[in-house]
Protein backbone atom coordinates (compact mmCIF):
# COMPACT_ATOMS: atom_id res chain seq x y z
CA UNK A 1 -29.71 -24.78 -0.50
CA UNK A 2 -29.39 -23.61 3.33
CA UNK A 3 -25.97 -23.86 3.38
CA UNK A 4 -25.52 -21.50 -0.17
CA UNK A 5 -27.55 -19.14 1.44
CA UNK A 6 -25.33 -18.95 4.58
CA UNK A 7 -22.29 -19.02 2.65
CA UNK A 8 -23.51 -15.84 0.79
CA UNK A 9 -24.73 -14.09 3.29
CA UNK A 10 -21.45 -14.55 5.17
CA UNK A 11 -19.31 -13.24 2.35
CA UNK A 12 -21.50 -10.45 2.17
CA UNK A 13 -21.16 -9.73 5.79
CA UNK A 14 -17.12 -10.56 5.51
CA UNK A 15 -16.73 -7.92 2.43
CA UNK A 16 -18.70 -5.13 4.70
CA UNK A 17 -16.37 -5.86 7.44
CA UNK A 18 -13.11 -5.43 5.33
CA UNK A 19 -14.93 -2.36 3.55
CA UNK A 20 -15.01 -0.66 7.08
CA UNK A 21 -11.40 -1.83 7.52
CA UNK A 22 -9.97 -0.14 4.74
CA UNK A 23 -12.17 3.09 5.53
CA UNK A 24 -10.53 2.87 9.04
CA UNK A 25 -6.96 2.47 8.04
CA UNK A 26 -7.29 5.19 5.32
CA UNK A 27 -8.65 7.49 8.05
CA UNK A 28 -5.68 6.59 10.33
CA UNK A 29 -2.86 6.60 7.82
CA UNK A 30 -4.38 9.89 6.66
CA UNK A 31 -4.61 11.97 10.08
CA UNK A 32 -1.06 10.47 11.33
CA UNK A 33 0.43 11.58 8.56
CA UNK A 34 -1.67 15.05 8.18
CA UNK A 35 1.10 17.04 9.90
CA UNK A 36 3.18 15.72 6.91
CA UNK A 37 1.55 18.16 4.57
CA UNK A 38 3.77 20.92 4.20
CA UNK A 39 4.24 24.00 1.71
CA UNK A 40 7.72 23.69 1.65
CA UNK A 41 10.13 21.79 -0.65
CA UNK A 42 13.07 19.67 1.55
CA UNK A 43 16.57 18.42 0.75
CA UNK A 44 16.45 16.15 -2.90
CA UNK A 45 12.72 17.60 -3.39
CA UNK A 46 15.01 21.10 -4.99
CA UNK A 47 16.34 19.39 -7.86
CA UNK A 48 13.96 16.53 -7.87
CA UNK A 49 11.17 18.78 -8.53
CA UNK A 50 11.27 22.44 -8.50
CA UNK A 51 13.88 23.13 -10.86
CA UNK A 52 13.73 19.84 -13.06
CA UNK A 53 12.36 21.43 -16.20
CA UNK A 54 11.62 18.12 -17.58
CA UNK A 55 8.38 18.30 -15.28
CA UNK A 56 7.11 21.28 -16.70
CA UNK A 57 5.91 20.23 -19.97
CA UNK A 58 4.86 16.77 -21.37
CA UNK A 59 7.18 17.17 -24.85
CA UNK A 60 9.96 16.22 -21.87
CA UNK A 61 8.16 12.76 -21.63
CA UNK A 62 11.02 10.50 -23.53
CA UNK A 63 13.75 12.17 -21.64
CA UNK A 64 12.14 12.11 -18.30
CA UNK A 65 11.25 8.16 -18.77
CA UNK A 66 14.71 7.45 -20.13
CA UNK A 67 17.32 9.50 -17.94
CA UNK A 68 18.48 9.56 -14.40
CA UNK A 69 15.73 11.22 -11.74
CA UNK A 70 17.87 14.63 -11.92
CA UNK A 71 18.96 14.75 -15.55
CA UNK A 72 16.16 17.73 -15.89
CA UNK A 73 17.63 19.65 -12.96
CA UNK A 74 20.96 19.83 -15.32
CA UNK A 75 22.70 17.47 -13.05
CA UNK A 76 23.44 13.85 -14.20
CA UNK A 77 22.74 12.40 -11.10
CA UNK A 78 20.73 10.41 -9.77
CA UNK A 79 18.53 6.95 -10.34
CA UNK A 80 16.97 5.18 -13.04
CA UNK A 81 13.58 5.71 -12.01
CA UNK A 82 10.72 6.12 -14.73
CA UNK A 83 7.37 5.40 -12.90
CA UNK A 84 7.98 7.63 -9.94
CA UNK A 85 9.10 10.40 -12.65
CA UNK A 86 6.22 9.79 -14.14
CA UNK A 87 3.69 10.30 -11.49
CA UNK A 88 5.93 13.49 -10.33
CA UNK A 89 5.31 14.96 -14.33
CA UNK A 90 1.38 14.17 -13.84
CA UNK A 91 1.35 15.70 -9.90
CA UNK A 92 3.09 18.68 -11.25
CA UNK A 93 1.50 19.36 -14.47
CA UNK A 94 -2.38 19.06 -12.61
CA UNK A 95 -1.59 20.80 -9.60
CA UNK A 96 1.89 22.79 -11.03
CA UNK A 97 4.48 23.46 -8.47
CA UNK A 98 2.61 22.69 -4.67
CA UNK A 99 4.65 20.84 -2.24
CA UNK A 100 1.04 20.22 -0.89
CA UNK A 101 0.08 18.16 -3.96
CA UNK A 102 3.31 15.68 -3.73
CA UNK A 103 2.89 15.27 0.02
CA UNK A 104 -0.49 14.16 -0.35
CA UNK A 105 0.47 11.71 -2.95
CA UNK A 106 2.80 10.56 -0.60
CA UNK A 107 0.07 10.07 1.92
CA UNK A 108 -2.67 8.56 -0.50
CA UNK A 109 0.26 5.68 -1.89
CA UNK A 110 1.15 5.00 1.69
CA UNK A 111 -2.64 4.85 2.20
CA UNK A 112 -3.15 2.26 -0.73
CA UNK A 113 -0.32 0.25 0.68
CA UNK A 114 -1.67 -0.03 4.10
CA UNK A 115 -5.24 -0.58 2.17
CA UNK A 116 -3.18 -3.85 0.30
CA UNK A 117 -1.36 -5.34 3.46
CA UNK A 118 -4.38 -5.84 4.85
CA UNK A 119 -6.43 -7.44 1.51
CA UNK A 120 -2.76 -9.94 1.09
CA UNK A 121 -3.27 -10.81 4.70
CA UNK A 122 -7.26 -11.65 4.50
CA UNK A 123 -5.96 -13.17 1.00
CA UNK A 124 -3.58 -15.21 3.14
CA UNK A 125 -6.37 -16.80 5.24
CA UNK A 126 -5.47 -14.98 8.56
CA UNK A 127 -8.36 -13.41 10.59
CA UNK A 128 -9.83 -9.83 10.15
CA UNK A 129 -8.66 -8.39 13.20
CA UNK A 130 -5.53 -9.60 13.20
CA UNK A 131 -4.92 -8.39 9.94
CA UNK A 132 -6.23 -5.07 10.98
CA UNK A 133 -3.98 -4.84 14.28
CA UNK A 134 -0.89 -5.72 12.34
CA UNK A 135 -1.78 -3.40 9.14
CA UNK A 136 -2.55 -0.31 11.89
CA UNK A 137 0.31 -0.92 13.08
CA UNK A 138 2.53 -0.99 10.06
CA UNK A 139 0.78 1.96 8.73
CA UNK A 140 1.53 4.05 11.52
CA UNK A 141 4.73 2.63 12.75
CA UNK A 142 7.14 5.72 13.16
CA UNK A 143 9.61 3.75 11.08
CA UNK A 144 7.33 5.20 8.08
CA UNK A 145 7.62 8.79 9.10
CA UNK A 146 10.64 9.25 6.19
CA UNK A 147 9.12 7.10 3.55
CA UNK A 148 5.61 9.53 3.65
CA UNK A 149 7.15 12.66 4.51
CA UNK A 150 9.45 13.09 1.42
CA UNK A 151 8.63 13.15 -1.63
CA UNK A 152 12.09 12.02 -3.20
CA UNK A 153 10.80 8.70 -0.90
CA UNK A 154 7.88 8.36 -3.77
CA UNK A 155 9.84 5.18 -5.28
CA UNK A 156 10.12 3.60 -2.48
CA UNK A 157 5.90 3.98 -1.77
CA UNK A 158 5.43 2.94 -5.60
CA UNK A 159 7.69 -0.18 -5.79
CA UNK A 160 6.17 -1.31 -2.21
CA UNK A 161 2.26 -0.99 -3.91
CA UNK A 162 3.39 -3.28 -7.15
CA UNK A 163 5.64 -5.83 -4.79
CA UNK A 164 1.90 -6.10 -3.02
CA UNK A 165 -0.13 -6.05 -6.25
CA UNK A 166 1.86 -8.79 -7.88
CA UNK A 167 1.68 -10.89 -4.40
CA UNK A 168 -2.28 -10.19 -4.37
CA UNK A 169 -1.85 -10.97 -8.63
CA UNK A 170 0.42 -14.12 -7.98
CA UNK A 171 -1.03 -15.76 -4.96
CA UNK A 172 -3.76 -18.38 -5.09
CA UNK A 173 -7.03 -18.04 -3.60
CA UNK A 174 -6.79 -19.61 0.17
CA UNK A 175 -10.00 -19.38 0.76
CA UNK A 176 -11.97 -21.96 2.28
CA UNK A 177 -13.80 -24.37 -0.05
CA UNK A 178 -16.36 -26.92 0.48
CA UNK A 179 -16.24 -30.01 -1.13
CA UNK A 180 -19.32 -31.59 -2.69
């Protein structure tokens, strides 16, 4: 009975202790990549975004799920690439045409990914800190910078957070157990 008690009240203490981990690397991801946030449109975001008409109304929905990232822009061109479309059609049609908006996305998915690094490395057994250290680092490694601050990088940022759902899905429970 002793040793239930202990064993709860160290998950409980374990699961406060990754809480404040994920607030922490959210609040680091998010103020590195603050300066990220711009008003402006850059380089693919032109024909990506602001004149793909297929993000301006949802009756576009087949054709933006079925064609080639800049088929709305009038240019066949492009990638196969239905998910990230999608979450460009809802960014744009709740907050319309704000650079603002998509860089922020960009931030929050980077954000999530950082947040599931460190939950597949506590999944993996290894110790809170070090998952921490290595996730901070990660998260903020400069290698990053291109993958946050462009939107057109959004694909990249959504493919990474299912590869690390799937792992998190997929992997067994290492926990410790204690055998009867």
């Amino acid at each position: 009975m002793l040793n239930q008690i202990k064993d709860t009240i160290g998950r409980f203490v374990s699961l406060r202790q990754d809480i404040l981990h994920y607030i922490l690397l959210t609040i680091a991801v998010v103020v590195v990549y603050s300066n990220a946030v711009s008003p402006a449109f850059l380089l693919d975001d032109q024909g990506l975004i602001v004149t793909n008409t297929y993000l301006r109304d949802w009756s576009h929905l087949p054709a933006l799920l079925t064609g080639l990232t800049f088929d709305g822009s009038g240019v066949h061109k492009g990638y196969f690439r239905p998910v990230s479309m999608l979450a460009n059609l809802v960014i744009y049609q709740v907050f319309g045409l704000s650079a603002v908006a998509f860089h922020v996305m960009s931030i929050l998915l980077h954000a999530l990914n950082t947040t599931l690094m460190y939950r597949l490395g506590r999944k993996l057994g290894f110790a809170a800190g070090g998952v921490l250290v290595a996730s901070l680092l990660w998260a903020v490694h400069p290698l990053q910078v291109t993958i946050v601050a462009y939107i057109s990088s959004t694909p990249d940022l959504l493919c990474l957070a299912f590869c690390f759902l799937a792992l998190l899905t997929g992997l067994p429970d290492f926990t410790p157990r204690r055998m009867c």
